[in-house]
Structures are given as C-alpha cells and as structure tokens.
N, C-alpha and C. Protein backbone atom coordinates (compact mmCIF):
# COMPACT_ATOMS: atom_id res chain seq x y z
N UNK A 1 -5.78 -7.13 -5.87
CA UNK A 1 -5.12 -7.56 -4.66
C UNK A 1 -5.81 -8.78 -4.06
N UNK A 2 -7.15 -8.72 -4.03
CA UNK A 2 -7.84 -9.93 -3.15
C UNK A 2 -8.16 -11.11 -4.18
N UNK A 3 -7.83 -10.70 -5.82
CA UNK A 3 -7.98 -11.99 -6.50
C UNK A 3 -7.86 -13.24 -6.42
N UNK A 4 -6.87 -13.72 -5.72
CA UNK A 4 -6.33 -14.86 -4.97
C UNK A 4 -6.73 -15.51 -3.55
N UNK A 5 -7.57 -14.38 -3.31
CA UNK A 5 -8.28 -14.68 -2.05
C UNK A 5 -9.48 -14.74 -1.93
N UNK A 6 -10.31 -15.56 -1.80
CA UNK A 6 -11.70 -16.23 -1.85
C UNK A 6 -12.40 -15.83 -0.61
N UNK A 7 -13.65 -15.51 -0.90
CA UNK A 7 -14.41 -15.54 0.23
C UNK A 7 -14.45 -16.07 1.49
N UNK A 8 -14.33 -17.24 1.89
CA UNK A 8 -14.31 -18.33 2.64
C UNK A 8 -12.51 -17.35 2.85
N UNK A 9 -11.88 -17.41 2.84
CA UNK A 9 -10.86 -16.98 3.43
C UNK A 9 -10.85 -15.59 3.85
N UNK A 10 -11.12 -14.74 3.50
CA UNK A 10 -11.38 -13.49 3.90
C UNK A 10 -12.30 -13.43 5.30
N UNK A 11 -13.24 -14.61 5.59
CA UNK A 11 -14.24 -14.75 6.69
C UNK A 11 -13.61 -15.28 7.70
N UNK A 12 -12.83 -16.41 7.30
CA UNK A 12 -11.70 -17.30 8.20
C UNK A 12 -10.55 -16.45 8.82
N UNK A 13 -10.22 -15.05 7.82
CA UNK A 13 -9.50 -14.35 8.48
C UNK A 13 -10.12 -12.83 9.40
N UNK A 14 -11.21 -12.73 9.12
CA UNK A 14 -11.82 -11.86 9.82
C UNK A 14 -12.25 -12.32 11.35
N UNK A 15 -12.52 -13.72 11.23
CA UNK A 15 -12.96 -14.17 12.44
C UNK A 15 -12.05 -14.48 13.67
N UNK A 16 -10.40 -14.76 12.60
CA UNK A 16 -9.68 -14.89 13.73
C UNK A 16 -9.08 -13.36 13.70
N UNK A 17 -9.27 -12.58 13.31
CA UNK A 17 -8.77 -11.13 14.15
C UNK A 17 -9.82 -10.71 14.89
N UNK A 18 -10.95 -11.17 15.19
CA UNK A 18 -11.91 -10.74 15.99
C UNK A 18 -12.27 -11.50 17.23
N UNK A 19 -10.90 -12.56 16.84
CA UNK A 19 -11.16 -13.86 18.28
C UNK A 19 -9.99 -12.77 19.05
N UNK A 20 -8.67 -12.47 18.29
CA UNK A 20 -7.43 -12.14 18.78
C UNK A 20 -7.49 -10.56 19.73
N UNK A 21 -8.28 -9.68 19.04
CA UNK A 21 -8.31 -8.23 18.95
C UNK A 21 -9.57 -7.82 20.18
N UNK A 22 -10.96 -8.30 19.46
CA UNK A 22 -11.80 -8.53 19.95
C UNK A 22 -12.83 -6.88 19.17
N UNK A 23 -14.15 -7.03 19.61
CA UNK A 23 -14.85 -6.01 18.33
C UNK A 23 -14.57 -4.64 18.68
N UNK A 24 -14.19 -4.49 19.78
CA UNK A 24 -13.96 -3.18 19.91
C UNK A 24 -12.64 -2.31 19.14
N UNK A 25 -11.86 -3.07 19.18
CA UNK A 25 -10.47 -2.44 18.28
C UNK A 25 -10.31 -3.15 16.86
N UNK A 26 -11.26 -3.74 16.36
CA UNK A 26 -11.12 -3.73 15.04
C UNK A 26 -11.35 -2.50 13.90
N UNK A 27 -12.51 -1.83 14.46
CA UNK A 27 -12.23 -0.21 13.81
C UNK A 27 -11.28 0.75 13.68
N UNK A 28 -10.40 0.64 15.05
CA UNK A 28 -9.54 1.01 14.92
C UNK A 28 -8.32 0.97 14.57
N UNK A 29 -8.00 -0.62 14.50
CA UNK A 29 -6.63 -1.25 13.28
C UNK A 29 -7.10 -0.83 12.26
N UNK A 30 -8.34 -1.11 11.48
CA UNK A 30 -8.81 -0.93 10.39
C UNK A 30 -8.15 0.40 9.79
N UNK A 31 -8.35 1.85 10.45
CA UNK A 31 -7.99 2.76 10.11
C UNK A 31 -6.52 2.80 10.52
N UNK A 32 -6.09 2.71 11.45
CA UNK A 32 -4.51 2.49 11.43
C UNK A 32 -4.16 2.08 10.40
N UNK A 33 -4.40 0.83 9.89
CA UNK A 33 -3.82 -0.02 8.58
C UNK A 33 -4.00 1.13 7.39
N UNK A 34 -5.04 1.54 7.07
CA UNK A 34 -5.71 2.51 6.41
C UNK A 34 -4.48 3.44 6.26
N UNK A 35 -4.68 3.87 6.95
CA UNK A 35 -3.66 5.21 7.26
C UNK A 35 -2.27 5.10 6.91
N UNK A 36 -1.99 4.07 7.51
CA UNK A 36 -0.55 3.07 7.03
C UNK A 36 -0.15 2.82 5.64
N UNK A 37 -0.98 2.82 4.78
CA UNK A 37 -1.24 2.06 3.32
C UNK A 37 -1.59 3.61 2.44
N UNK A 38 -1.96 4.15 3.40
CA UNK A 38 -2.07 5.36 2.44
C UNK A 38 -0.58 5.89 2.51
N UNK A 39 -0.36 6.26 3.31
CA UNK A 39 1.29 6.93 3.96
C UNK A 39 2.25 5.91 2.53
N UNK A 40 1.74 4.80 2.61
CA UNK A 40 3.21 4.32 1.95
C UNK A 40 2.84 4.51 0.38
N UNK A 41 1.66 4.31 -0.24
CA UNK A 41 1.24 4.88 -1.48
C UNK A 41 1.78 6.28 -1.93
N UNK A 42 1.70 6.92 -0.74
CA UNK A 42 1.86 8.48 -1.15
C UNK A 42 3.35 8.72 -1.58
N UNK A 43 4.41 8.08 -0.67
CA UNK A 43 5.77 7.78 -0.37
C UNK A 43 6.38 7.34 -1.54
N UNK A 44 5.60 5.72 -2.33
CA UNK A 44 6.18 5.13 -3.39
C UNK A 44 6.35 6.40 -4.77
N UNK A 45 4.60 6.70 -4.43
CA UNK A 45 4.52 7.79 -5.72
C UNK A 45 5.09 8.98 -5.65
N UNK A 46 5.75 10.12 -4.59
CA UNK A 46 6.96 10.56 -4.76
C UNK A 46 7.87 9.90 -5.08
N UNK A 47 8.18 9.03 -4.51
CA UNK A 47 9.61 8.25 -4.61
C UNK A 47 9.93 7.83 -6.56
N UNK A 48 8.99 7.78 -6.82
CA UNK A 48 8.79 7.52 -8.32
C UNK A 48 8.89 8.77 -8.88
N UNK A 49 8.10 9.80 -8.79
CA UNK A 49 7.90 10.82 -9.37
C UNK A 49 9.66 11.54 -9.31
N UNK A 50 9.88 11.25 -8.42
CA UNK A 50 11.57 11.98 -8.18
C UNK A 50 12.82 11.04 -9.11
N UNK A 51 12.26 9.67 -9.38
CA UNK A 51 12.91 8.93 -9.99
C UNK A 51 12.77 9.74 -11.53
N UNK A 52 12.03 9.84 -11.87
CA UNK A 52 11.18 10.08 -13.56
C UNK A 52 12.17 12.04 -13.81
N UNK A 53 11.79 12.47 -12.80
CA UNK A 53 12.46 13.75 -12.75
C UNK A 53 14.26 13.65 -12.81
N UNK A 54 14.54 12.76 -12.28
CA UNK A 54 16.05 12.74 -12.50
C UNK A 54 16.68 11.59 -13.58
N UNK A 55 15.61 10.99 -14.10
CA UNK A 55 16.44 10.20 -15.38
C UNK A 55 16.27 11.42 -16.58
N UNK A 56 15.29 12.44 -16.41
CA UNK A 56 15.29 13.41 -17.56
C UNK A 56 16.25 14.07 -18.11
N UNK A 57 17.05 14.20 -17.49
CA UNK A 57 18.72 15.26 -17.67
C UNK A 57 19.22 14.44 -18.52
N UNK A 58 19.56 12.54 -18.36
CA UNK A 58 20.09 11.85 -18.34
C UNK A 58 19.79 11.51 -19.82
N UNK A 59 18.59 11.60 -20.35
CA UNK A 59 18.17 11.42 -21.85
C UNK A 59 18.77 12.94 -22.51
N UNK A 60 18.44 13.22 -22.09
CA UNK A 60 18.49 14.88 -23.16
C UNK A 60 20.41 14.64 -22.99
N UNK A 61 21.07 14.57 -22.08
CA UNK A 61 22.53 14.43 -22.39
C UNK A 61 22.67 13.48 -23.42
N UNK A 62 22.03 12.23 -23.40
CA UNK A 62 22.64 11.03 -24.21
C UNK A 62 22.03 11.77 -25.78
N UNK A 63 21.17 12.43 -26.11
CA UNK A 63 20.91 12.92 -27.08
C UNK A 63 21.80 14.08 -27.97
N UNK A 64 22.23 15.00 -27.41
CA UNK A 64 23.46 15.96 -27.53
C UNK A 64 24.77 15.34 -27.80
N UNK A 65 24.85 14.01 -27.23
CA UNK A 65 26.46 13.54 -27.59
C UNK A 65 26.18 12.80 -28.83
C-alpha cells in the first residue's frame, strides 16, 4: 500500500494532520480509521466468501448437463 509513498511524504502528511487536528485527537482518528478499515476488510471478505459459495451450485450444474 505505502509503496508509492516515500518517506518525505508520509512526514509532509503527518504534519499537516497535526497542524489541522492538533496532538490530542490524532490517537483517536488513528483508531477510528483503524476500526473503519477493519469493518470494511471483514465486509469485503464475507462479501467474497458468499460470492465463492454461490458460484458452487453453478459449476456442478454446468457439469451434469
């Protein structure tokens, strides 16, 4: 994910969420975001897992005909 993103930018962007936010609520976006990113990980990978479960019917029919 951060391959594309260089040091020097990662600092440039830390500094301006800490001009905007200020130090006290950066721990706490931090885990918001956190929390956020987990929620949607968890979501995709059901959302997948339910995909994989319902193309299965769909092979085993095309096999029988």
């Amino acid at each position: 994910m951060f391959g594309r993103i260089g040091a020097m930018e990662l600092v440039i962007i830390f500094s301006i969420a800490l001009l905007i936010f200020g130090p006290a609520k950066l721990p706490e976006m931090g885990k918001s975001i956190g929390r956020a990113i987990n929620e949607f990980k968890g979501q995709a990978n059901k959302i997948s897992e339910d995909v994989k479960i319902s193309d299965e019917p769909q092979k085993d029919e095309k096999k029988q005909s």
